[in-house]
Protein backbone atom coordinates (compact mmCIF):
# COMPACT_ATOMS: atom_id res chain seq x y z
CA UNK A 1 0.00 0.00 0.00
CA UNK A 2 1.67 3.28 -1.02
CA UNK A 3 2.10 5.64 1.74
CA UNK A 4 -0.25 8.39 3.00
CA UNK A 5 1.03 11.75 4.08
CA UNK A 6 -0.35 12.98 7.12
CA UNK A 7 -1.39 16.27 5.51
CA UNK A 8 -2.64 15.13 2.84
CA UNK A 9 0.19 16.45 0.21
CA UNK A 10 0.55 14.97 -2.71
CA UNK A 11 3.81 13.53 -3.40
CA UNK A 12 5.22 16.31 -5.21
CA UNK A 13 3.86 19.14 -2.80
CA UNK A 14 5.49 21.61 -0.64
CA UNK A 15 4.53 22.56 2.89
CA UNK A 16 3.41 26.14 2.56
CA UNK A 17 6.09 28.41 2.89
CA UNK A 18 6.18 32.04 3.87
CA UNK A 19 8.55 34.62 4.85
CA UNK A 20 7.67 37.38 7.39
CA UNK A 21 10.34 40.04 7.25
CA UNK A 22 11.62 42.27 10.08
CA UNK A 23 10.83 40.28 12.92
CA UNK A 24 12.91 41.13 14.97
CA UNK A 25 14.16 45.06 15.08
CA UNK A 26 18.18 45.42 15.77
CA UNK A 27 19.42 43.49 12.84
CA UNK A 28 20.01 44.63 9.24
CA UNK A 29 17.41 41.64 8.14
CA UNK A 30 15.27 39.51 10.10
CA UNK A 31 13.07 36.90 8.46
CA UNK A 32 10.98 34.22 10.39
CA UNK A 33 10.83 30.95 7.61
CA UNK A 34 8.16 29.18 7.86
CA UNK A 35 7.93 25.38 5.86
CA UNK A 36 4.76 24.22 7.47
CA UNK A 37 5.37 23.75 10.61
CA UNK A 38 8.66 24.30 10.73
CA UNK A 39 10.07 27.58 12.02
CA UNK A 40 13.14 29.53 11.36
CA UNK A 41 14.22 32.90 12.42
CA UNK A 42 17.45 33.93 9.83
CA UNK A 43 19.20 36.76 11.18
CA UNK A 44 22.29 38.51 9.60
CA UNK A 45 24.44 40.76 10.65
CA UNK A 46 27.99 42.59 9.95
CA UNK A 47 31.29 42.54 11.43
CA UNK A 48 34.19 44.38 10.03
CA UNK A 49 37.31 41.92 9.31
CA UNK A 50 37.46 38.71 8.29
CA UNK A 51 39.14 35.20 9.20
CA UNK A 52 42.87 35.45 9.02
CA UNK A 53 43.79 33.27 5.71
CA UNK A 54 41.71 36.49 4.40
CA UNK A 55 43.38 39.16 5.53
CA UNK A 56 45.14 41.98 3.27
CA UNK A 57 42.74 40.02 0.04
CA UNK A 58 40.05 42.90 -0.21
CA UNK A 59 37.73 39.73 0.04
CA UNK A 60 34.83 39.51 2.19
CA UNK A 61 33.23 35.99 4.17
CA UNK A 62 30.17 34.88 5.13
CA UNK A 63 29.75 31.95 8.24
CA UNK A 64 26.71 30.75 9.90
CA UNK A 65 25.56 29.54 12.88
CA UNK A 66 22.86 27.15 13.62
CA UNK A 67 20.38 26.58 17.05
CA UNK A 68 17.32 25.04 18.08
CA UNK A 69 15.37 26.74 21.11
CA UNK A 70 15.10 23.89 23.35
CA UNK A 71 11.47 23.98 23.33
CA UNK A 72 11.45 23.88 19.26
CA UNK A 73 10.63 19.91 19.56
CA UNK A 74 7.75 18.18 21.81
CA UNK A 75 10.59 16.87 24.07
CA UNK A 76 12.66 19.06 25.51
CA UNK A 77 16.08 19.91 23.88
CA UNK A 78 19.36 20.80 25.91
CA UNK A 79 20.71 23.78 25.17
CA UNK A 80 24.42 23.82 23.16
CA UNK A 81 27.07 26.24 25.07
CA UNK A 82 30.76 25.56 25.04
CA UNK A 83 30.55 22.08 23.01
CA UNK A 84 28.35 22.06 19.78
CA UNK A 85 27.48 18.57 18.66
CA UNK A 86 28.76 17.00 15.44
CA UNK A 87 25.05 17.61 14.03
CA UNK A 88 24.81 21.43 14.63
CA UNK A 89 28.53 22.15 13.13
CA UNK A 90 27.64 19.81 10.33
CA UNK A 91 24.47 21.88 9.14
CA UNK A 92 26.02 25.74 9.83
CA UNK A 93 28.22 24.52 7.95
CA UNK A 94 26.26 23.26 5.45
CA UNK A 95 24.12 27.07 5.61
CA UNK A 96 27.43 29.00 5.00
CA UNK A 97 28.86 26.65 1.64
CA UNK A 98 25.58 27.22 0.49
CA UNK A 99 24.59 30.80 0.97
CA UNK A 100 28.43 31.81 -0.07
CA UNK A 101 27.94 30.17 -3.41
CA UNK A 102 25.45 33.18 -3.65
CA UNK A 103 27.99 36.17 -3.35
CA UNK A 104 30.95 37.86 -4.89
CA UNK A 105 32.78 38.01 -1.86
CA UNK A 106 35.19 40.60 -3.37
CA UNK A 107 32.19 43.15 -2.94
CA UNK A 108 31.56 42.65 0.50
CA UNK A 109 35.15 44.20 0.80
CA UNK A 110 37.12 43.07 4.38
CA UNK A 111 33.58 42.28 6.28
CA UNK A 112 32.02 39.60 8.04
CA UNK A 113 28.22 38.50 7.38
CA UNK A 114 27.00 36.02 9.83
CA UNK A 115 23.85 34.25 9.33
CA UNK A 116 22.20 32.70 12.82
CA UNK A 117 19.43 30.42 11.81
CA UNK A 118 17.69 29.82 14.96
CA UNK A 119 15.27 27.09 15.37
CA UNK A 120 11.77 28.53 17.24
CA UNK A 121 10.01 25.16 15.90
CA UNK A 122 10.96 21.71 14.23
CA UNK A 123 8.84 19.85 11.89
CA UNK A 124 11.69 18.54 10.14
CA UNK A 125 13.52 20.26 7.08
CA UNK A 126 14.70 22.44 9.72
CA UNK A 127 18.63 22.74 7.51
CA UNK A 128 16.62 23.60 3.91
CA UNK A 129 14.45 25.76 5.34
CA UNK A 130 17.59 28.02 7.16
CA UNK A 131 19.44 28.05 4.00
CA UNK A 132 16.16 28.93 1.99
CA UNK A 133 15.38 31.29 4.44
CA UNK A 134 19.26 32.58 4.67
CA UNK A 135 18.99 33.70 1.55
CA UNK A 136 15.89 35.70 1.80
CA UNK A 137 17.48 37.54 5.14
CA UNK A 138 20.34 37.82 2.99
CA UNK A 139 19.06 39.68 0.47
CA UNK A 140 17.47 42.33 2.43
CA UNK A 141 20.62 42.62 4.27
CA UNK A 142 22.23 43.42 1.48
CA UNK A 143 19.76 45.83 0.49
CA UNK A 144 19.91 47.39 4.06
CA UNK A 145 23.99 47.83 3.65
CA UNK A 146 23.54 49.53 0.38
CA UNK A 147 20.89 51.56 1.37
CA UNK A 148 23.24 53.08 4.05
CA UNK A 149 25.88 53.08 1.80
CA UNK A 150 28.60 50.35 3.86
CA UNK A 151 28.32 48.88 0.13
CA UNK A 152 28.95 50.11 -2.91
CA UNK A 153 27.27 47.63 -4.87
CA UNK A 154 25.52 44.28 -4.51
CA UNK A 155 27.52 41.23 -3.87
CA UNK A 156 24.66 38.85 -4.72
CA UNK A 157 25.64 37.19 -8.20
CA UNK A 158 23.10 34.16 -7.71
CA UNK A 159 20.33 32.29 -5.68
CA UNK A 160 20.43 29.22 -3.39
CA UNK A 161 17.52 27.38 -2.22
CA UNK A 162 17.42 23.96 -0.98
CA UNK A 163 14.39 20.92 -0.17
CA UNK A 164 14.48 18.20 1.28
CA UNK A 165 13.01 14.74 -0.63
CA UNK A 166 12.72 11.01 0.73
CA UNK A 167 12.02 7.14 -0.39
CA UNK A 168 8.57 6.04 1.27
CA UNK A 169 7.43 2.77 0.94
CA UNK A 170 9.60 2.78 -2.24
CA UNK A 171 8.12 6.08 -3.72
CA UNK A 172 9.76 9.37 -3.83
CA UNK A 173 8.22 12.10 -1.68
CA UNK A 174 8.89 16.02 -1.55
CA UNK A 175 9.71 17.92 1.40
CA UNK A 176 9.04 15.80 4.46
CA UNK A 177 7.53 16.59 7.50
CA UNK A 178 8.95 15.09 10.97
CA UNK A 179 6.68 11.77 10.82
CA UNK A 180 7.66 10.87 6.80
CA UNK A 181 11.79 11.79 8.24
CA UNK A 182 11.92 9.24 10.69
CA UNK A 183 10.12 6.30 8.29
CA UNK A 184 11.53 7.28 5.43
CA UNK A 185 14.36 4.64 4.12
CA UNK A 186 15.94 7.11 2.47
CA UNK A 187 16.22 11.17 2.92
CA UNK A 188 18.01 13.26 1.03
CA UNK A 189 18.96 17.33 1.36
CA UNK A 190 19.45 19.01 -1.98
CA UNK A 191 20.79 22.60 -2.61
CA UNK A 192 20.80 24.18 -6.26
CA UNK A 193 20.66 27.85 -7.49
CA UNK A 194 19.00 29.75 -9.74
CA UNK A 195 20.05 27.83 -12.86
CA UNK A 196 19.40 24.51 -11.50
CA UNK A 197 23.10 23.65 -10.48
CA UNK A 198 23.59 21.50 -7.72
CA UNK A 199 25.04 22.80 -4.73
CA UNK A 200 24.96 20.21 -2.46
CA UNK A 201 23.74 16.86 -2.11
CA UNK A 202 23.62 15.09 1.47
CA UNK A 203 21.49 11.66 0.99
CA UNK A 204 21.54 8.32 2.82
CA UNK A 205 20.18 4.97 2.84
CA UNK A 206 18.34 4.33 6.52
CA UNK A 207 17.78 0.95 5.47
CA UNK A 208 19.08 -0.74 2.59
CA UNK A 209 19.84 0.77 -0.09
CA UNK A 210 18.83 2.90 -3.09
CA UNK A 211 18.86 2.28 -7.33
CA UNK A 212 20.23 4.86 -9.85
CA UNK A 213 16.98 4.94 -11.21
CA UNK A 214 15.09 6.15 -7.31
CA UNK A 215 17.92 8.73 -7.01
CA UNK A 216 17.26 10.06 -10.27
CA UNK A 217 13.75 10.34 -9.18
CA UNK A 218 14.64 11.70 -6.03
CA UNK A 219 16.49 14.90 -7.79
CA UNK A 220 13.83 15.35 -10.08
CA UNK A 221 11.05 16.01 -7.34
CA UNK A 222 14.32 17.74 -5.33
CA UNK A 223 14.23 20.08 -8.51
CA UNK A 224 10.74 20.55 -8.93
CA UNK A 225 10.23 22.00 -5.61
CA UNK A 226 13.02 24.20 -5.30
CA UNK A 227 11.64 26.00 -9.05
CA UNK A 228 8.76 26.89 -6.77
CA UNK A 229 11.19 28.05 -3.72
CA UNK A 230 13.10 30.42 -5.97
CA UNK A 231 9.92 31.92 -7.02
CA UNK A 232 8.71 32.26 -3.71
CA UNK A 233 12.04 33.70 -2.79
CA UNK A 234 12.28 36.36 -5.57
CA UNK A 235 8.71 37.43 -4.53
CA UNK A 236 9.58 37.78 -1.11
CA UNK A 237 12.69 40.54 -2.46
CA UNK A 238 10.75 43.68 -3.56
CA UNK A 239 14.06 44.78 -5.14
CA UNK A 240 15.48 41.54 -6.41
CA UNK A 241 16.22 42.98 -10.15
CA UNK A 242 18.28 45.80 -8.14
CA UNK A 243 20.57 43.41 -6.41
CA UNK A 244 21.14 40.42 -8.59
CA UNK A 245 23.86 40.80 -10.56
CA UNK A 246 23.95 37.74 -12.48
């Protein structure tokens, strides 16, 4: 019997996914991601300086960092101080590769852009939805710096979003939802830009193992989704045509 999402999706459906901008007030951009029930606050802000093996190269760096409120899952989560575990490095990790494929980091000049994706809810998805997110809070950070005139021009020379896509019961599914993570045999968390490229593949089999023909099918519905993401990103950026520069 093929398997029946909870919510009713079809296969190749999305969660809903908004963003609200300027929730919170002190940063250049704010934006709470929602993907369902998932929640994201992306925050970025600027430092002047960079990491050392940049210094004296004009060029600019972006890092992120990654958190989950310890009341973003129904059991309660232990907050990460001195010691982050392998899982939370792994994924702001995963945010910065991503959202720096997104920038000329020569136009950013000798400054610092953090991303903090912090976690207010978890429904699964919670790494796609920070980097799809990222992005948006990245843009109107960028829009913020030139607006005060820290930069000259726009740094952003492409766009990164990223979905998550699983085997159920043998069939691919788009964008799951905590209950379809934990049964699905396989998961997968796919990053492309604007054009389609792949950024970054993480997949595993949870059980088993996987043909050439389900991961083909797997990146197809992977692709699908994020063509809908970018559009939903680009709407979300009343100034997009300003600040690509593509």
């Amino acid at each position: 019997m093929a398997w029946q999402r909870p919510d009713g999706r079809q296969s190749y459906q999305l969660r809903p996914i908004s963003f609200q901008q300027n929730f919170t007030r002190f940063a250049p951009a704010a934006v709470l991601t929602k993907c369902g029930d998932t929640q994201v606050l992306c925050s970025v802000s600027v430092t002047q300086g960079v990491p050392k093996f940049l210094e004296g190269t004009g060029k600019g760096w972006l890092t992120a960092e990654y958190r989950m409120l310890p009341s973003a899952t129904p059991q309660r989560q232990e907050r990460e101080f001195l010691k982050l575990s392998g899982r939370t490095q792994e994924i702001q990790r995963l945010i910065g590769r991503s959202l720096r494929a997104a920038l000329d980091l020569e136009a950013i000049g000798e400054r610092t852009l953090t991303v903090d994706a912090d976690v207010l809810q978890a429904d699964a998805g919670t790494r796609t939805t920070a980097i799809t997110g990222g992005f948006v809070a990245l843009a109107h950070a960028i829009s913020t710096l030139l607006q005060q005139g820290v930069l000259e021009r726009s740094p952003i020379i492409g766009q990164v979003a990223a979905i998550s896509v699983g085997l159920l019961q043998g069939e691919p599914f788009l964008d799951l939802n905590y209950i379809e993570d934990v049964r699905a045999e396989v998961d997968f968390n796919v990053v492309m830009n604007q054009q389609l490229g792949i950024i970054e593949v993480q997949g595993t089999a949870e059980s088993g193992s996987f043909s050439r023909t389900q991961l083909n099918s797997l990146l197809d519905f992977a692709q699908k989704g994020i063509q809908q993401l970018l559009i939903a990103q680009r709407e979300a950026i009343a100034n997009w045509n300003d600040l690509y520069q593509g």
